[in-house]
Protein backbone atom coordinates (compact mmCIF):
# COMPACT_ATOMS: atom_id res chain seq x y z
CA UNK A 1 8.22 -14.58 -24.87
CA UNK A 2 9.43 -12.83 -27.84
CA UNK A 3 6.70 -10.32 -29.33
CA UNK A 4 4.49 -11.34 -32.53
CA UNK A 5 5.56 -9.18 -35.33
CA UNK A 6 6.62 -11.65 -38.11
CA UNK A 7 4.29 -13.66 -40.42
CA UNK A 8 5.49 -16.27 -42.76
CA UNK A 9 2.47 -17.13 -45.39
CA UNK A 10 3.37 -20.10 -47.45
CA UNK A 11 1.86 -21.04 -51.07
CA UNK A 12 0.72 -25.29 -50.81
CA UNK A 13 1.36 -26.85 -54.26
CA UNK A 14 4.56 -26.98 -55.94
CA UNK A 15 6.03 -25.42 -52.49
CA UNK A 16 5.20 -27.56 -50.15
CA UNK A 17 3.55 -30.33 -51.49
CA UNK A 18 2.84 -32.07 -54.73
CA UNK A 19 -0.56 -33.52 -55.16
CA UNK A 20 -0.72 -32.99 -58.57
CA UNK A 21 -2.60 -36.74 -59.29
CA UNK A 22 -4.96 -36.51 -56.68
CA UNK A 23 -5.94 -32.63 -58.19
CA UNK A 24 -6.65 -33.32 -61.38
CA UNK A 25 -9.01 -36.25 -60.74
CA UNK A 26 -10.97 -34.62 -58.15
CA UNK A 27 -11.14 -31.65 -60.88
CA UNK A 28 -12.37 -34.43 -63.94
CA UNK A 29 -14.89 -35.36 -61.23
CA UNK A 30 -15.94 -32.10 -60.28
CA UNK A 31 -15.74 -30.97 -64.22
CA UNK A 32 -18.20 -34.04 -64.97
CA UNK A 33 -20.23 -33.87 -62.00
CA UNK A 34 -20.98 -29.49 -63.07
CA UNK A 35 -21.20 -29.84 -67.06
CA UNK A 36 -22.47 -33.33 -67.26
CA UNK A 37 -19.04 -33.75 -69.80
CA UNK A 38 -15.90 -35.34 -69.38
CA UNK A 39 -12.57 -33.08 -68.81
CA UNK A 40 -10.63 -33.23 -71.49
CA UNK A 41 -7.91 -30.67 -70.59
CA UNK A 42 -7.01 -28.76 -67.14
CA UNK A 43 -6.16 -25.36 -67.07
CA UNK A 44 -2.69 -24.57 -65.80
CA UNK A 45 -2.79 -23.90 -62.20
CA UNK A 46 0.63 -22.44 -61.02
CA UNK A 47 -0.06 -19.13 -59.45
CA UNK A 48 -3.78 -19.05 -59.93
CA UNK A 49 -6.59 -19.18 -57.95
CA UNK A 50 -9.48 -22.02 -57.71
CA UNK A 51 -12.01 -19.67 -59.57
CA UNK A 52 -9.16 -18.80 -62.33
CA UNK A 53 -8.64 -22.45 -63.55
CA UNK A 54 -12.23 -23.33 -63.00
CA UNK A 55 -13.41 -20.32 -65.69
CA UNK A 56 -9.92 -21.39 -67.73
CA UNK A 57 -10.99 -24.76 -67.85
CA UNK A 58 -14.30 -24.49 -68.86
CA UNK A 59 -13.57 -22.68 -71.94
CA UNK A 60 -10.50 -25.14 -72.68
CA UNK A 61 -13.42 -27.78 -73.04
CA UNK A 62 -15.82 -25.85 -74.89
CA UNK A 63 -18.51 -24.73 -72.38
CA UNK A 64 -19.92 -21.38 -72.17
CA UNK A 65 -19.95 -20.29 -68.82
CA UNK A 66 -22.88 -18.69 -66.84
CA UNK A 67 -22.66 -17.22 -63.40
CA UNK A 68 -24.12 -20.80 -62.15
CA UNK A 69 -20.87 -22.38 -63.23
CA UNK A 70 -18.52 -21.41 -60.03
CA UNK A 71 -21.37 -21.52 -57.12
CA UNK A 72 -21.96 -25.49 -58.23
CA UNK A 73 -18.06 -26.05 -59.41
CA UNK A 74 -16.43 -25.26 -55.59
CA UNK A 75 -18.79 -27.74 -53.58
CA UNK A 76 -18.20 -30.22 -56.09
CA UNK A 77 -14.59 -29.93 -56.06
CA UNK A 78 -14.36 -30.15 -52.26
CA UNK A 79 -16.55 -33.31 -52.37
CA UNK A 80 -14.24 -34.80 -54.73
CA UNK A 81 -10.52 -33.94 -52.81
CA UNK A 82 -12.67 -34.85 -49.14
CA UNK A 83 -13.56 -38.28 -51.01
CA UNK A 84 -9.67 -38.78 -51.93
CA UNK A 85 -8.08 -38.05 -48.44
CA UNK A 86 -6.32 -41.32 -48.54
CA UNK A 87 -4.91 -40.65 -51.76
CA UNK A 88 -2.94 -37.58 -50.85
CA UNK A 89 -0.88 -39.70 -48.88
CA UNK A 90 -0.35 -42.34 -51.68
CA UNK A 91 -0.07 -40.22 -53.90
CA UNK A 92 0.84 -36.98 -52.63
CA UNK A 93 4.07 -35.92 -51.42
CA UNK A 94 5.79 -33.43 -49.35
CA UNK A 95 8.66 -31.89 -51.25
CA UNK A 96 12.49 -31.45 -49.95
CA UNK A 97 12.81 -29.86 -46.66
CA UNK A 98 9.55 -28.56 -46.39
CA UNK A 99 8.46 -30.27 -42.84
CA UNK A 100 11.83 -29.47 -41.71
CA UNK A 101 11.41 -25.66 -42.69
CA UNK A 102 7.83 -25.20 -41.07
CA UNK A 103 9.42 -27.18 -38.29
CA UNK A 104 12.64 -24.43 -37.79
CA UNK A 105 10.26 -21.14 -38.60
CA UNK A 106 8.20 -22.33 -35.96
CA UNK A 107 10.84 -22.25 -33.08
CA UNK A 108 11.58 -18.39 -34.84
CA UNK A 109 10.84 -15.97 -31.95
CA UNK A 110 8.18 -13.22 -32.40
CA UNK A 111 6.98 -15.85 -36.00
CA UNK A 112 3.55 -16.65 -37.07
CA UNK A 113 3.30 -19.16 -40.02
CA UNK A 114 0.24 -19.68 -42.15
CA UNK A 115 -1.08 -20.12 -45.89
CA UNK A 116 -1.75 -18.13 -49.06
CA UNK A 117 -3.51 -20.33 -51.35
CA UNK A 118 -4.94 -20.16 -54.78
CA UNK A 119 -7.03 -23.01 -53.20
CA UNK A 120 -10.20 -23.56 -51.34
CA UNK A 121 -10.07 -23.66 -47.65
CA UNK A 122 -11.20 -27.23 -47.02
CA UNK A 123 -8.87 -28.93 -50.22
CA UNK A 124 -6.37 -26.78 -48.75
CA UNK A 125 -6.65 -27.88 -45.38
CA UNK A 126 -6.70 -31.10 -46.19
CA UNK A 127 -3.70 -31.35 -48.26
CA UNK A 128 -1.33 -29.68 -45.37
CA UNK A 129 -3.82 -31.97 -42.68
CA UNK A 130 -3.35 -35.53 -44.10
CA UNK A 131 1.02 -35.08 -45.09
CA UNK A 132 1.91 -33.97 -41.90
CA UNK A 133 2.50 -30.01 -42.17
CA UNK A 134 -0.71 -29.02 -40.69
CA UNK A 135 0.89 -28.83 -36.42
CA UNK A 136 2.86 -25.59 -36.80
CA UNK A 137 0.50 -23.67 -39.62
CA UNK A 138 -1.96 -21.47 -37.94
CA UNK A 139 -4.46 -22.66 -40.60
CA UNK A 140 -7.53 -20.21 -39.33
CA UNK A 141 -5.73 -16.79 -40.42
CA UNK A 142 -4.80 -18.37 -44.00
CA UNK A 143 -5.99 -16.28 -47.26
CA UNK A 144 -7.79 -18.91 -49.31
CA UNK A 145 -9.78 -18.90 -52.91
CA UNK A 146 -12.91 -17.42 -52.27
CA UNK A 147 -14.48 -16.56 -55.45
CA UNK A 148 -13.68 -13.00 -54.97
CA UNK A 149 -10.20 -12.03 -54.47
CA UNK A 150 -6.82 -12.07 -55.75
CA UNK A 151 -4.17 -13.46 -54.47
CA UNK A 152 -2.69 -10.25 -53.47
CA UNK A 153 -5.63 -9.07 -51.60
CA UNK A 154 -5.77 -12.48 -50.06
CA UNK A 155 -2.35 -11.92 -48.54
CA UNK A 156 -3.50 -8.63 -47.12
CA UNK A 157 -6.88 -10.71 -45.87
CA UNK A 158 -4.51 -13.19 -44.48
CA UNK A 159 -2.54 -10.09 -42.30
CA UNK A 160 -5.44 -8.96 -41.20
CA UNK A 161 -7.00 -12.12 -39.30
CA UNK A 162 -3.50 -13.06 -38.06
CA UNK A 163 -3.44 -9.74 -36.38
CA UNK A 164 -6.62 -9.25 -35.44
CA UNK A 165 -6.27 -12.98 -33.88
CA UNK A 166 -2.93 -12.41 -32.38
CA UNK A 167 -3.13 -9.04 -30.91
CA UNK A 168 -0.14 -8.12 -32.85
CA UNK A 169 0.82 -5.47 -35.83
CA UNK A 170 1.73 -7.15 -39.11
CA UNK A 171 2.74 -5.07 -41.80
CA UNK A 172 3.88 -5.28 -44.82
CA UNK A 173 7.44 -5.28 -44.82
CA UNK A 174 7.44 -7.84 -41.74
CA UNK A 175 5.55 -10.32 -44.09
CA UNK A 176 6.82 -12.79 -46.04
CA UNK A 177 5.62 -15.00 -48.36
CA UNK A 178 6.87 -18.15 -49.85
CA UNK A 179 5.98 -19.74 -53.27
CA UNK A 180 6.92 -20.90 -56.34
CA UNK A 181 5.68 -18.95 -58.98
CA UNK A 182 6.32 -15.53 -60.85
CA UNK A 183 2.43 -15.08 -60.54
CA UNK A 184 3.27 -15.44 -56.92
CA UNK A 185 6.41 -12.77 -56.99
CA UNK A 186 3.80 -10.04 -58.46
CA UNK A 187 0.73 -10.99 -55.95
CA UNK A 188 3.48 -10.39 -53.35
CA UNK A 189 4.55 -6.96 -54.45
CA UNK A 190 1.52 -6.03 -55.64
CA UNK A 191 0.27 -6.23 -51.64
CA UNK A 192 3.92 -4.52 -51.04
CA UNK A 193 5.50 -8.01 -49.26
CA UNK A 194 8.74 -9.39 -50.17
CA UNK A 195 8.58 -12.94 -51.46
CA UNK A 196 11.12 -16.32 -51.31
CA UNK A 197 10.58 -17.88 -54.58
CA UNK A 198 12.00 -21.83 -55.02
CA UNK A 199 12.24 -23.47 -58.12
CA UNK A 200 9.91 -26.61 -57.01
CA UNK A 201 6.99 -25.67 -59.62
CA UNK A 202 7.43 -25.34 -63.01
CA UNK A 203 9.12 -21.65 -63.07
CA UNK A 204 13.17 -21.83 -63.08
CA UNK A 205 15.38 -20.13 -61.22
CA UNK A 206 16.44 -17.93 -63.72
CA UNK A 207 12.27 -16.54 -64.18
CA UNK A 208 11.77 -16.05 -60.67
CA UNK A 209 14.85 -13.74 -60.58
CA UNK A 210 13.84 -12.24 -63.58
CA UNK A 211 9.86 -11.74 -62.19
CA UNK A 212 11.37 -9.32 -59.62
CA UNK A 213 11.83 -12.33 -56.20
CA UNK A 214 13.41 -10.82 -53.55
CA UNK A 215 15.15 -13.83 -53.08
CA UNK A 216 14.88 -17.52 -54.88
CA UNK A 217 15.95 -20.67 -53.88
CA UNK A 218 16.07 -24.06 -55.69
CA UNK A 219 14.36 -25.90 -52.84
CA UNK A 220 13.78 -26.42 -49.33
CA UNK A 221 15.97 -28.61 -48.94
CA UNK A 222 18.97 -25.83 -47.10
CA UNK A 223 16.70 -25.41 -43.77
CA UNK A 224 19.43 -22.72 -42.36
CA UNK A 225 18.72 -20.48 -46.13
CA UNK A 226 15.18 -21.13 -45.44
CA UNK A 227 15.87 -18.83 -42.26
CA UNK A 228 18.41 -17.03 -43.15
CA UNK A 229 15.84 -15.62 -45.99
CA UNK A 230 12.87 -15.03 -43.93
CA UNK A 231 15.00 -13.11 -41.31
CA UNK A 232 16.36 -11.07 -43.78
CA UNK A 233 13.91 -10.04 -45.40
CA UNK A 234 11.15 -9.35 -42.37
CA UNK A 235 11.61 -7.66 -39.90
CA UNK A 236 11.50 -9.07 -36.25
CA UNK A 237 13.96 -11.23 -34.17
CA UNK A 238 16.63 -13.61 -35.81
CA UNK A 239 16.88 -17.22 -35.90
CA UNK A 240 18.32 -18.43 -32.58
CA UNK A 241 22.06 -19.20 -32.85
């Protein structure tokens, strides 16, 4: 058995999945549910975390925020993805390649595969739960919104409980994360990781390169780039030939 010293951290929306529809009505519900209002406009939410478009969003619609706002806005949200778990499947959907990536990294010796997400832990879970992505994420070391932290210290949360849970040493050169936004590339340096950008979000090509991504890809779709990527940019064992 091949030692644990590689650990693949992938962003959820616009990388894995896209549940845009089912988002933003759980967020008018959540919006309407906090302020007593109705949401008139969403904050963009590539790259950000939960508490970021929460505060965003509440100033796009006028409402001065108090430190009430976030404790009463996360529950609510969660109540309102949990109460549209069917709809991420008719509405969701996973994006090119991405089961079939998970599925390869998985059989990578020495590889550990979770999530860095700008989400919550339970809308999170859910998402990755209910299309089918869930089996080969260990989903209990993720870094996940927590009202505190960025995105970069969440990655360096996220090391730390998959080591401490594995018994193994991951650092961060041997990390990798995946996502799809230049808000993404800099969390990644920031916490000193090397990041695979893909063009699935709303960011081209041509401004992940340009936000400093070690390497970018257009998809998901080219499972052998997928590894070819991750193994060349962490250290550890390569992809079985």
């Amino acid at each position: 058995m091949a030692t644990l010293n590689r650990l693949v951290l992938w962003n959820i929306d616009h990388t894995l999945v896209d549940v845009g529809r089912v988002t933003r009505e759980a967020y008018a519900e959540a919006f309407q549910r906090t302020t007593g209002r109705p949401l008139v406009r969403l904050a963009p939410t590539p790259g950000r975390t939960e508490s970021e478009i929460i505060f965003e969003t509440l100033a796009f619609n006028d409402i001065v925020t108090t430190d009430d706002h976030l404790p009463a806005f996360m529950p609510a949200l969660a109540e309102a993805f949990a109460a549209r778990r069917a709809d991420l499947k008719a509405h969701g959907r996973v994006l090119p390649g991405a089961i079939e990536a998970v599925s390869a990294l998985s059989r990578l010796p020495g590889t550990v595969q979770s999530v860095l997400t700008g989400s919550i832990q339970p809308n999170a879970v859910l998402k990755v739960t209910e299309l089918g992505l869930a089996g080969p994420l260990d989903l209990e070391v993720g870094g996940y919104e927590n009202g505190v932290y960025s995105k970069a210290a969440l990655l360096e949360v996220a090391r730390s409980r998959a080591g401490e849970k594995h018994g193994a040493r991951f650092t961060e050169s041997t990390t990798v994360f995946i996502a799809d936004s230049p808000r993404d590339v800099q969390a990644a340096h920031i916490a000193g990781s090397p990041i695979i950008a893909v063009a699935t979000g709303s960011a081209t090509e041509t401004e992940l390169r340009a936000a400093g991504a070690e390497v970018v890809l257009p998809t998901l779709a080219d499972t052998d780039a997928v590894l070819r990527a991750v193994t060349s940019l962490a250290e550890g064992p390569a992809a079985p030939r």
